[in-house]
C-alpha atoms as a PDB file:
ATOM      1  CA  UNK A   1     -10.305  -8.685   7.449  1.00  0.00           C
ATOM      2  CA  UNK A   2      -7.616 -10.358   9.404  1.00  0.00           C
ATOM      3  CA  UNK A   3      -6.434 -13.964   8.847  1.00  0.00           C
ATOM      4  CA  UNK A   4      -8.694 -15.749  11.637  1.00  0.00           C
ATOM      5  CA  UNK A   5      -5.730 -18.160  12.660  1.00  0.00           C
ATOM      6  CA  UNK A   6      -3.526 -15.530  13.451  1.00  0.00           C
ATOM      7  CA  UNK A   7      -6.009 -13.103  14.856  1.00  0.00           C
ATOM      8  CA  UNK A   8      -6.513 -15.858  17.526  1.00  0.00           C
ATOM      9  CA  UNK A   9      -3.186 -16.199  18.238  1.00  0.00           C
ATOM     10  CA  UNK A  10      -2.561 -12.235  18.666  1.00  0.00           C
ATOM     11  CA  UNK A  11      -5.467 -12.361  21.400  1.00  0.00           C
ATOM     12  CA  UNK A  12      -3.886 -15.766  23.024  1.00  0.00           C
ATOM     13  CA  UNK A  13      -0.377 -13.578  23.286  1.00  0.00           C
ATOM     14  CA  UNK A  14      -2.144 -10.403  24.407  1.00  0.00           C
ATOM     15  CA  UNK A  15      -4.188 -11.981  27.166  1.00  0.00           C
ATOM     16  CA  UNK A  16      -1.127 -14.257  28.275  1.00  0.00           C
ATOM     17  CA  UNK A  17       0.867 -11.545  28.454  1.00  0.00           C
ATOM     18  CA  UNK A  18      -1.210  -9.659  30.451  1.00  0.00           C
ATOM     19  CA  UNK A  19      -1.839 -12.041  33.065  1.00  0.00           C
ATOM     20  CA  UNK A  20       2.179 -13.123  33.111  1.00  0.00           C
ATOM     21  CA  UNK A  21       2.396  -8.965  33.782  1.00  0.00           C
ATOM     22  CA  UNK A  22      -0.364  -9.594  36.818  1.00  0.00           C
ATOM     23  CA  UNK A  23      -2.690  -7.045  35.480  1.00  0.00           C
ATOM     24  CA  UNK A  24      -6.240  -7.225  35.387  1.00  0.00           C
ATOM     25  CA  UNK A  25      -8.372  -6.199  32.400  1.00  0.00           C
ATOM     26  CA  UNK A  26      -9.072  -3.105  34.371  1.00  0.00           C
ATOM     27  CA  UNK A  27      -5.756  -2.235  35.201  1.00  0.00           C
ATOM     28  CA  UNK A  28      -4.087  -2.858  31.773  1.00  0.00           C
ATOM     29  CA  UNK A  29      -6.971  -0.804  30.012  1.00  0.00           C
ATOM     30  CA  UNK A  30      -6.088   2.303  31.843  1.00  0.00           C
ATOM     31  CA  UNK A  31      -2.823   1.623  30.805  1.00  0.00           C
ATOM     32  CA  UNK A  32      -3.844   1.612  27.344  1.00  0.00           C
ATOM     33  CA  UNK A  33      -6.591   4.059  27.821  1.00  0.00           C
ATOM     34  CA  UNK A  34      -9.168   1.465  27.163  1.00  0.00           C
ATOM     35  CA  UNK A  35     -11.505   0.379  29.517  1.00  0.00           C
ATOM     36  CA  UNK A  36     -11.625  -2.676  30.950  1.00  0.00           C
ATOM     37  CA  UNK A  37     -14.765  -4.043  29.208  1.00  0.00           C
ATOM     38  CA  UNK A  38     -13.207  -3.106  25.562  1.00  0.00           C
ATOM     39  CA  UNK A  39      -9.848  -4.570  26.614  1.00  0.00           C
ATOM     40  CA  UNK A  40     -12.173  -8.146  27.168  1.00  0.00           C
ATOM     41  CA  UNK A  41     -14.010  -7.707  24.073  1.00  0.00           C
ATOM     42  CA  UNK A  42     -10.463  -7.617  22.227  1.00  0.00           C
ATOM     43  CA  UNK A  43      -9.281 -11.295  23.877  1.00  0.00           C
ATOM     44  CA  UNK A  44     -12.028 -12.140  23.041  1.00  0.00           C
ATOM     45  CA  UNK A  45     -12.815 -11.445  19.326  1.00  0.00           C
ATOM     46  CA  UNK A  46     -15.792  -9.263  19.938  1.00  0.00           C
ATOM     47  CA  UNK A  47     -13.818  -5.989  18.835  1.00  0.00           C
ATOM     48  CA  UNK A  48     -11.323  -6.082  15.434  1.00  0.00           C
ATOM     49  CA  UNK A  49      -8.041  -5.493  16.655  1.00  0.00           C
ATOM     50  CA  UNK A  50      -6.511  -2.127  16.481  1.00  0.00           C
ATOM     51  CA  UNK A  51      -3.147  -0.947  15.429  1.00  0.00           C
ATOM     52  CA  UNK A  52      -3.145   1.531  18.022  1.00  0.00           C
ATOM     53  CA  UNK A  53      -3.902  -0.499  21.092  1.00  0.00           C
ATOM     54  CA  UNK A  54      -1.502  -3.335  20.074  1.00  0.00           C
ATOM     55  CA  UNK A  55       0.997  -0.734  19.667  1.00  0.00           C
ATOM     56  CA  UNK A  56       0.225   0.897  23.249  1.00  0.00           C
ATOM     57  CA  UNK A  57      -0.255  -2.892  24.459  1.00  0.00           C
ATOM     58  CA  UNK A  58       3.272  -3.818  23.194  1.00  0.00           C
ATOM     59  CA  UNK A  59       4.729  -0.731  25.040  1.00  0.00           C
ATOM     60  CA  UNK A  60       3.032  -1.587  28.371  1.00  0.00           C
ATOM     61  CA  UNK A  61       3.987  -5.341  28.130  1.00  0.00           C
ATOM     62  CA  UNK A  62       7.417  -4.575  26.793  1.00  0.00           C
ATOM     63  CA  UNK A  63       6.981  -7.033  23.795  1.00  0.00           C
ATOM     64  CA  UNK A  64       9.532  -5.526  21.400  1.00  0.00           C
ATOM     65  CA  UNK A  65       6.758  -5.460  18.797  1.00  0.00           C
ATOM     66  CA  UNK A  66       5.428  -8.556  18.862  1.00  0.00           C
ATOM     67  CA  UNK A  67       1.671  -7.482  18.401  1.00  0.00           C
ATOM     68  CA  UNK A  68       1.804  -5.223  16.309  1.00  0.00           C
ATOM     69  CA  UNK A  69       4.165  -7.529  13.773  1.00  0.00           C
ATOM     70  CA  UNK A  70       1.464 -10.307  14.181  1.00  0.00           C
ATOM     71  CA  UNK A  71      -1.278  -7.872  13.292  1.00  0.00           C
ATOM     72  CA  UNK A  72       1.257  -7.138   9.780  1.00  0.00           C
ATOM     73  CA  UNK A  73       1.250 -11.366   9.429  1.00  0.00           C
ATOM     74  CA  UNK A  74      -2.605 -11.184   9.990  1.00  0.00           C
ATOM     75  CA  UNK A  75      -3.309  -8.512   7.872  1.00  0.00           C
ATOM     76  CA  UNK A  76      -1.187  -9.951   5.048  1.00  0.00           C
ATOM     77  CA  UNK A  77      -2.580 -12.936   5.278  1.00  0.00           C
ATOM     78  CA  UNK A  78      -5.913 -11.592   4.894  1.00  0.00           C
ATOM     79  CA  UNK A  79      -5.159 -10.272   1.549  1.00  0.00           C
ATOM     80  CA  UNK A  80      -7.222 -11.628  -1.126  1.00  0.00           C
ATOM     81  CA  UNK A  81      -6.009 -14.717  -2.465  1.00  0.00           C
ATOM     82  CA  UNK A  82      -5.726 -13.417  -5.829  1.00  0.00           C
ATOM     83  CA  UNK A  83      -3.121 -10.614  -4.275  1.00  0.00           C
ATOM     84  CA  UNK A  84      -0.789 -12.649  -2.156  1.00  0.00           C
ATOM     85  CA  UNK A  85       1.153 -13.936  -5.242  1.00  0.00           C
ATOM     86  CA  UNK A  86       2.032 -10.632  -6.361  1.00  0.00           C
ATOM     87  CA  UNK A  87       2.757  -9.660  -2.869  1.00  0.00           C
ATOM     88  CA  UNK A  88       4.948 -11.868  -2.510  1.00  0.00           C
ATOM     89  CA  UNK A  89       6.643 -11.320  -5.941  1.00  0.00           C
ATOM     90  CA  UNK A  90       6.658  -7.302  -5.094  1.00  0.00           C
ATOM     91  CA  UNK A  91       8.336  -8.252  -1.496  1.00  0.00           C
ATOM     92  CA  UNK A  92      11.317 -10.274  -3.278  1.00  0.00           C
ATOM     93  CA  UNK A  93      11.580  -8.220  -6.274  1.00  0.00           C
ATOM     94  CA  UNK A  94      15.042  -6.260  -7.338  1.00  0.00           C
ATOM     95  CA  UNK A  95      13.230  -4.094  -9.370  1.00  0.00           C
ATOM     96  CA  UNK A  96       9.455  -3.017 -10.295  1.00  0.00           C
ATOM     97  CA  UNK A  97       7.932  -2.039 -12.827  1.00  0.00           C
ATOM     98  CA  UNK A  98       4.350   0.159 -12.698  1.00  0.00           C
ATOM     99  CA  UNK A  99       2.351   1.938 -14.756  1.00  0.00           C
ATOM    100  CA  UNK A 100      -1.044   2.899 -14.160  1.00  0.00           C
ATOM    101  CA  UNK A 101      -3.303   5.258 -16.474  1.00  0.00           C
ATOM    102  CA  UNK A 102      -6.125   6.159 -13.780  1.00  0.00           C
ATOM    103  CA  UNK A 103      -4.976   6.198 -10.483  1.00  0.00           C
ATOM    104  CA  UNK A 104      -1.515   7.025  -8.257  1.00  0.00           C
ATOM    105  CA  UNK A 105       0.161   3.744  -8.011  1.00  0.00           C
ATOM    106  CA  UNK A 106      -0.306   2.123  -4.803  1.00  0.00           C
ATOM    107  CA  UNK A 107       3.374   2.285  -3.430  1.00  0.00           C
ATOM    108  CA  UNK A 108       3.076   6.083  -3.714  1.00  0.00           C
ATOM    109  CA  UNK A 109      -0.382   6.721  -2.041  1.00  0.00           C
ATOM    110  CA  UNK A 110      -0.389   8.693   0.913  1.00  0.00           C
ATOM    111  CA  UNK A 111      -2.974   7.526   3.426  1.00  0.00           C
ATOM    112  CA  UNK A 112      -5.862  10.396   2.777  1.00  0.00           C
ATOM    113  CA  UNK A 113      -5.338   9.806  -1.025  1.00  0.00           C
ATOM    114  CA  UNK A 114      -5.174   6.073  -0.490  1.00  0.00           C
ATOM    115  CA  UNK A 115      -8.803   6.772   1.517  1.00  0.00           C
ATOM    116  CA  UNK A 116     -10.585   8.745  -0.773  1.00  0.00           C
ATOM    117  CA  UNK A 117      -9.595   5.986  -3.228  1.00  0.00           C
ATOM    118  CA  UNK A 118     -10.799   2.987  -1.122  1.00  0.00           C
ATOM    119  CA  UNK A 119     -13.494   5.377  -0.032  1.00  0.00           C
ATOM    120  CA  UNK A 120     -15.265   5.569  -3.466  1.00  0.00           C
ATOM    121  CA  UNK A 121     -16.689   1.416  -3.128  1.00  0.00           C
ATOM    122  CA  UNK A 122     -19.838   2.435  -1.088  1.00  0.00           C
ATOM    123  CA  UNK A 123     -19.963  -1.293   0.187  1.00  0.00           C
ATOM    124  CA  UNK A 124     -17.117  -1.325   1.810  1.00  0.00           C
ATOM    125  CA  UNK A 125     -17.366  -0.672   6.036  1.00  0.00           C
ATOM    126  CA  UNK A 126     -15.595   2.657   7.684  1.00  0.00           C
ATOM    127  CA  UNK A 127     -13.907  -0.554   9.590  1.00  0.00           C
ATOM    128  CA  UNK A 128     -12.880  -2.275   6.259  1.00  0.00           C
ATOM    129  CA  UNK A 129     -11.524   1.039   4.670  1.00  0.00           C
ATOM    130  CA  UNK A 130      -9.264   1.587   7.469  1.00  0.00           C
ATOM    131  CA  UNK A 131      -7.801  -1.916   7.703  1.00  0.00           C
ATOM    132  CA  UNK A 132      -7.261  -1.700   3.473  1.00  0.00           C
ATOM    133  CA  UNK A 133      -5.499   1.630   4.338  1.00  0.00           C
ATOM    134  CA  UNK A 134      -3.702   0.763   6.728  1.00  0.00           C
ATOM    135  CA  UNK A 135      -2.166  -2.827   4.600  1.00  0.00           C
ATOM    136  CA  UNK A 136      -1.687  -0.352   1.828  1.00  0.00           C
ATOM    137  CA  UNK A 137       0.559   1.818   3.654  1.00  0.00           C
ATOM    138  CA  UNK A 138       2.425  -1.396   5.239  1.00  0.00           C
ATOM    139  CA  UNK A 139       2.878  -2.800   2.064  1.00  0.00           C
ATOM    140  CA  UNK A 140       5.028   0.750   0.952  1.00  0.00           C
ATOM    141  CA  UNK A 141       7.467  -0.644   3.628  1.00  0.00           C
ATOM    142  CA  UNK A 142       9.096  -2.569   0.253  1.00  0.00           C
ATOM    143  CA  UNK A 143      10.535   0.891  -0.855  1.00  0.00           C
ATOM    144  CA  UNK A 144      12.099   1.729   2.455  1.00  0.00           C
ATOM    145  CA  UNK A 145      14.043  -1.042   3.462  1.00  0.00           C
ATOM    146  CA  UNK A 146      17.137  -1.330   3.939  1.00  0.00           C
ATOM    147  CA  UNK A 147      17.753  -2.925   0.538  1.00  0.00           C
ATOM    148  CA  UNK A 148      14.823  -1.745  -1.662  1.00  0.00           C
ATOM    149  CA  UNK A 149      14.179  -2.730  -5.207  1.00  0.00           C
ATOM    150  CA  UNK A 150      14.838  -0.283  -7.855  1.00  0.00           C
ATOM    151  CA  UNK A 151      11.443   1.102  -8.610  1.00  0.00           C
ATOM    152  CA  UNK A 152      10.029   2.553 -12.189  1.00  0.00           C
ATOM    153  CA  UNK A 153       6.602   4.430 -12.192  1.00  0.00           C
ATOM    154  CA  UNK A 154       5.006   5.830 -15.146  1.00  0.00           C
ATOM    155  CA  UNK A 155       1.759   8.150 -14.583  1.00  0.00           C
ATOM    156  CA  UNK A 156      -0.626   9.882 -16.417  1.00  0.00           C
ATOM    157  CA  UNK A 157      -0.351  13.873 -16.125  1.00  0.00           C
ATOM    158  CA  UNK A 158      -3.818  13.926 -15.973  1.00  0.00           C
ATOM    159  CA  UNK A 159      -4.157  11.417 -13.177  1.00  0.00           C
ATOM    160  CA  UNK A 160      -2.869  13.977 -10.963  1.00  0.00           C
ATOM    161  CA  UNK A 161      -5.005  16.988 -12.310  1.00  0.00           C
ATOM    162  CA  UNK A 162      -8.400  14.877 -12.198  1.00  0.00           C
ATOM    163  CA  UNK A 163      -9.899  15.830  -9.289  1.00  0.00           C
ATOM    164  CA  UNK A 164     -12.553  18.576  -8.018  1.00  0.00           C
ATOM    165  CA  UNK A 165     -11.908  21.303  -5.547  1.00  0.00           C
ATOM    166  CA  UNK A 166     -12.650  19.643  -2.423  1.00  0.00           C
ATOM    167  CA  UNK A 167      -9.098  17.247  -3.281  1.00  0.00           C
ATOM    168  CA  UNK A 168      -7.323  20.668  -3.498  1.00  0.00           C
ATOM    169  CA  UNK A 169      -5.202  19.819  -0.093  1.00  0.00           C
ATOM    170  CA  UNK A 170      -5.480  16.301  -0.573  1.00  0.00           C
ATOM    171  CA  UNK A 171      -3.815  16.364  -4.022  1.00  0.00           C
ATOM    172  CA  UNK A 172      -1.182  18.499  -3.530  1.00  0.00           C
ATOM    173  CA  UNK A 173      -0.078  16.857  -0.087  1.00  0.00           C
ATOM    174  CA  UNK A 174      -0.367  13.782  -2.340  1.00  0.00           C
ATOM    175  CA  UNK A 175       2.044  15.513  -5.161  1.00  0.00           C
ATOM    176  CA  UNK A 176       4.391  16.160  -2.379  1.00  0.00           C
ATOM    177  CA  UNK A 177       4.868  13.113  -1.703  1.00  0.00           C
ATOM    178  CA  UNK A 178       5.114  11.947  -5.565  1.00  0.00           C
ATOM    179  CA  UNK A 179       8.069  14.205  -5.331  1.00  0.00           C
ATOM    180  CA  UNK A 180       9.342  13.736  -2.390  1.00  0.00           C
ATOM    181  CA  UNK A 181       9.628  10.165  -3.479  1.00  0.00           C
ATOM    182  CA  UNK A 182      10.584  10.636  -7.266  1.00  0.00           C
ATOM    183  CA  UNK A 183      13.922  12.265  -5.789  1.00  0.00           C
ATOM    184  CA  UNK A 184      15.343   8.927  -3.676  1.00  0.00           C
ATOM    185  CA  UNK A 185      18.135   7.760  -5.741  1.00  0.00           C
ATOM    186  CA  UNK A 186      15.953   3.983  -6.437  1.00  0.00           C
ATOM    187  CA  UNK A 187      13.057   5.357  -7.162  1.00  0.00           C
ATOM    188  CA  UNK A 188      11.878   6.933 -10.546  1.00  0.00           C
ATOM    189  CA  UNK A 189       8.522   8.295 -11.120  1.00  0.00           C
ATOM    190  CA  UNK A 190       7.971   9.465 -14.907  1.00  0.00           C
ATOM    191  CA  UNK A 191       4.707  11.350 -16.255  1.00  0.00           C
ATOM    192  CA  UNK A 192       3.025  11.230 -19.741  1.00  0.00           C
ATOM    193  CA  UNK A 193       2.480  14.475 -20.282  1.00  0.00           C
ATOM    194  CA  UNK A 194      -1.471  15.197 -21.195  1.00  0.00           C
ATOM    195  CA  UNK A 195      -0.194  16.192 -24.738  1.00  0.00           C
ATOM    196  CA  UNK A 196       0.009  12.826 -25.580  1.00  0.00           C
ATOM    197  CA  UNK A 197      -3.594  11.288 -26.488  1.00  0.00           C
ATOM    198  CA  UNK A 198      -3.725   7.731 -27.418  1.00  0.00           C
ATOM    199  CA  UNK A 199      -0.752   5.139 -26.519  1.00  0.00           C
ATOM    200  CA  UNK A 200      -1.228   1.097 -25.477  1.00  0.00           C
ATOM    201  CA  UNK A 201      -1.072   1.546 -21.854  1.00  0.00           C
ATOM    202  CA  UNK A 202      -4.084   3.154 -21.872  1.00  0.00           C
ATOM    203  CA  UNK A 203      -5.445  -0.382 -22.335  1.00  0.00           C
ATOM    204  CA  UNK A 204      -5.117  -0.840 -18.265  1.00  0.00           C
ATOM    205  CA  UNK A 205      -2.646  -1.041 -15.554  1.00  0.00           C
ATOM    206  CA  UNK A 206       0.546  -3.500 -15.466  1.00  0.00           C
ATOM    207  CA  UNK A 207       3.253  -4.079 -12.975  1.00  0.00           C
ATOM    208  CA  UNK A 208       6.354  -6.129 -13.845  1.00  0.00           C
ATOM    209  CA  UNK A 209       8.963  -7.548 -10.805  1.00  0.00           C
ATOM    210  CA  UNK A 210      12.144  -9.049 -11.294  1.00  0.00           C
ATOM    211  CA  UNK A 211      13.789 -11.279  -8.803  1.00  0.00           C
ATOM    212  CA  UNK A 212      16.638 -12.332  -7.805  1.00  0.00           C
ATOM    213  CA  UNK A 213      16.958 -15.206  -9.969  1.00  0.00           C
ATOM    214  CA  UNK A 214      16.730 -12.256 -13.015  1.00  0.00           C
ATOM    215  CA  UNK A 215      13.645 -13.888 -14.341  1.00  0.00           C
ATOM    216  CA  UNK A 216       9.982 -11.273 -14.612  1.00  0.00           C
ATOM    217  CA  UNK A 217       6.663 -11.836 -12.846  1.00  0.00           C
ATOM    218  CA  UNK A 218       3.779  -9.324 -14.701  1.00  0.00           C
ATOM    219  CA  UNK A 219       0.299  -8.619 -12.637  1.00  0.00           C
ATOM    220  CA  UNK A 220      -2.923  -6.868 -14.265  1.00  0.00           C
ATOM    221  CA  UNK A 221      -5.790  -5.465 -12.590  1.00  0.00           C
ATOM    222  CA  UNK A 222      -9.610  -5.149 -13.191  1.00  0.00           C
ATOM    223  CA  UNK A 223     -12.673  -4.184 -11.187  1.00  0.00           C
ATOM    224  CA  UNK A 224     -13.173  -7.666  -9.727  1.00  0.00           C
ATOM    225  CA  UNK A 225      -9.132  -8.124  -8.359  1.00  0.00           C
ATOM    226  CA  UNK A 226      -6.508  -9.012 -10.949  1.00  0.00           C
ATOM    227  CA  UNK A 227      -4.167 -11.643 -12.464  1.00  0.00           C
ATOM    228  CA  UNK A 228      -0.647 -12.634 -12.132  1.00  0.00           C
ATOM    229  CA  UNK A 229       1.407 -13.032 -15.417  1.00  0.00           C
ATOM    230  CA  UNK A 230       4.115 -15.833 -15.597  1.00  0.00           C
ATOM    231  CA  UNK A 231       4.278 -17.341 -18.845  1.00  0.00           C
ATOM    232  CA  UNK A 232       7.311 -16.431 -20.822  1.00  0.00           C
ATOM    233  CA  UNK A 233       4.770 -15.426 -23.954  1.00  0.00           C
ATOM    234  CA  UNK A 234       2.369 -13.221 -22.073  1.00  0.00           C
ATOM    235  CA  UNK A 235       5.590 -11.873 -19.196  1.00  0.00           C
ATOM    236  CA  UNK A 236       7.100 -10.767 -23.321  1.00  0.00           C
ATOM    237  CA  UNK A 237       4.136  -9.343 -24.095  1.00  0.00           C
ATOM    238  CA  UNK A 238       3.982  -7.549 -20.805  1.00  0.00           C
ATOM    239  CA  UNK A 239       7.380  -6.121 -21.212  1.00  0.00           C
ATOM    240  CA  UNK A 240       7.259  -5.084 -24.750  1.00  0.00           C
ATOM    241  CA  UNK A 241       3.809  -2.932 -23.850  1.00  0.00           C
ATOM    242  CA  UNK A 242       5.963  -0.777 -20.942  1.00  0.00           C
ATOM    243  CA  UNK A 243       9.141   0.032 -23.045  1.00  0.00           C
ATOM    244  CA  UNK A 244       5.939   1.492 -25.197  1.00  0.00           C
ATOM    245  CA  UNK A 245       4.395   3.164 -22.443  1.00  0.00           C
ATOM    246  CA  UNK A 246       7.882   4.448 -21.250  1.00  0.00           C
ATOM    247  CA  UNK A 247       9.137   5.550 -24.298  1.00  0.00           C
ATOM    248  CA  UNK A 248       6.130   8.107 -24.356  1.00  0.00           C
ATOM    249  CA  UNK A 249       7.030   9.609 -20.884  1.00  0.00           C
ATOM    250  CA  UNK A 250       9.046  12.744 -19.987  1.00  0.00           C
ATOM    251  CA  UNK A 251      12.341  12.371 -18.710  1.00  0.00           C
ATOM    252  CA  UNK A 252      12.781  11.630 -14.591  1.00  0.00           C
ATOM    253  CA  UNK A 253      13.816  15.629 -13.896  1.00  0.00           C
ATOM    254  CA  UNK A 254      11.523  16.935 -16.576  1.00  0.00           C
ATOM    255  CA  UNK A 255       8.306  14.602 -14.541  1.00  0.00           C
ATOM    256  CA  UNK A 256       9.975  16.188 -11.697  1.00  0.00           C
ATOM    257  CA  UNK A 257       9.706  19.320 -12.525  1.00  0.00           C
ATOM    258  CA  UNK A 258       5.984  19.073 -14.033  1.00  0.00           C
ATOM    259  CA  UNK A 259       4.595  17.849 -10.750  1.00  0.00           C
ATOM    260  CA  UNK A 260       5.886  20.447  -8.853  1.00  0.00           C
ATOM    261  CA  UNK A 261       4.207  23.286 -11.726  1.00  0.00           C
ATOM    262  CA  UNK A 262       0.396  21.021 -10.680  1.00  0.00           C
ATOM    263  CA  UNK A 263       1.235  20.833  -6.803  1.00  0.00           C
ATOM    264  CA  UNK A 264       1.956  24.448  -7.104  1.00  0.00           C
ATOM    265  CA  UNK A 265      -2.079  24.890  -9.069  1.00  0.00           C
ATOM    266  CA  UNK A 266      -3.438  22.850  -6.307  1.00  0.00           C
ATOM    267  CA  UNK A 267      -1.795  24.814  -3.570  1.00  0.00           C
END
């Protein structure tokens, strides 16, 4: 969910700006095609706020943004604690590292493949998958900046031919995108071929960053959240296990090429 503190200050903002605009709740929910009783329960925490009517409420009240880049702030700060280092790390990084023997990395996910993902923890609230979709798809924003890190992704082949036949659309709009994204001059996606059976990385996932300062930051994950890596020994250790996992991959045009022969069996 949200960070509270900043979730209150998003409804302060909204509701002062409305009334500095000299709209009613009424009036500003037609504007926003809410009604007036939903555009209360939003000031005043009785309804999670939604992307879409900060976005439309930002347009009305001529903000330039401002809601909708507090909601960013909130959701960040509602991360789990044990994320925010490594989201900060992946935010100042120069280059990252990824490899990941299950799933499509996170910063490649499109939004119905980040879903179905999210999707599959039958605890989680329709409300709660949206929010983690939609801070997954904000936190991409690190590859599209104007100065993005240089980013190296190793996959499993198989990753991206594990699914049953109602994923057929989902996986090869999700493919797409793999390529679409393997083909930006900073960004690299390489695939282990399903030829090759047993290698370490199929011990579990590991991302690496580099910052500015040159010096590595490692992060693992496991079923209850995941750890950040700092110590010289263990960052080594880190390292050393994805040149191994890289060294087994195909070549960036020959990944290329494979994922466009499976998007092409899923189309």
């Amino acid at each position: 969910m949200e960070s509270a503190p900043t979730a209150e200050l998003i409804r302060a903002q909204l509701r002062r700006l409305r009334l500095k605009a000299e709209l009613s709740q009424e009036e500003f929910g037609k504007l926003v095609h809410f009604s007036g009783s939903q555009v209360s329960a939003v000031e005043l925490g009785q309804r999670p706020l939604d992307r879409f009517f900060l976005k439309r409420a930002d347009e009305v009240l001529g903000t330039g943004g401002l809601l909708t880049s507090l909601l960013k702030l909130a959701e960040r700060d509602g991360q789990p604690s044990w994320l925010r280092p490594w989201l900060e790390a992946e935010r100042q990084a120069q280059q990252l590292r990824c490899y990941q023997p299950t799933l499509i990395h996170g910063l490649l996910q499109t939004a119905n493949y980040a879903r179905a993902v999210i999707r599959t923890d039958d605890m989680i609230s329709d409300e709660e998958v949206d929010r983690r979709v939609a801070a997954r798809m904000d936190r991409q924003s690190v590859l599209f900046s104007s100065d993005p890190p240089k980013y190296l992704a190793v996959l499993e082949e198989a990753v991206l031919r594990r699914v049953d036949e109602s994923f057929r659309g989902l996986m090869a709009e999700q493919i797409g995108h793999l390529i679409d994204c393997a083909e930006r001059p900073h960004i690299h996606v390489h695939l282990i071929s399903a030829e090759v059976s047993m290698h370490v990385g199929l011990v579990g996932p590991l991302s690496l960053a580099r910052g500015r300062d040159g010096g590595w930051v490692g992060h693992m994950e496991h079923q209850l959240g995941g750890v950040v890596v700092d110590s010289d020994e263990d960052v080594a250790i880190l390292l050393s296990r994805w040149e191994s996992v890289r060294s087994e991959a195909l070549s960036r045009q020959q990944s290329i090429e494979l994922m466009k022969d499976v998007r092409t069996s899923w189309s």
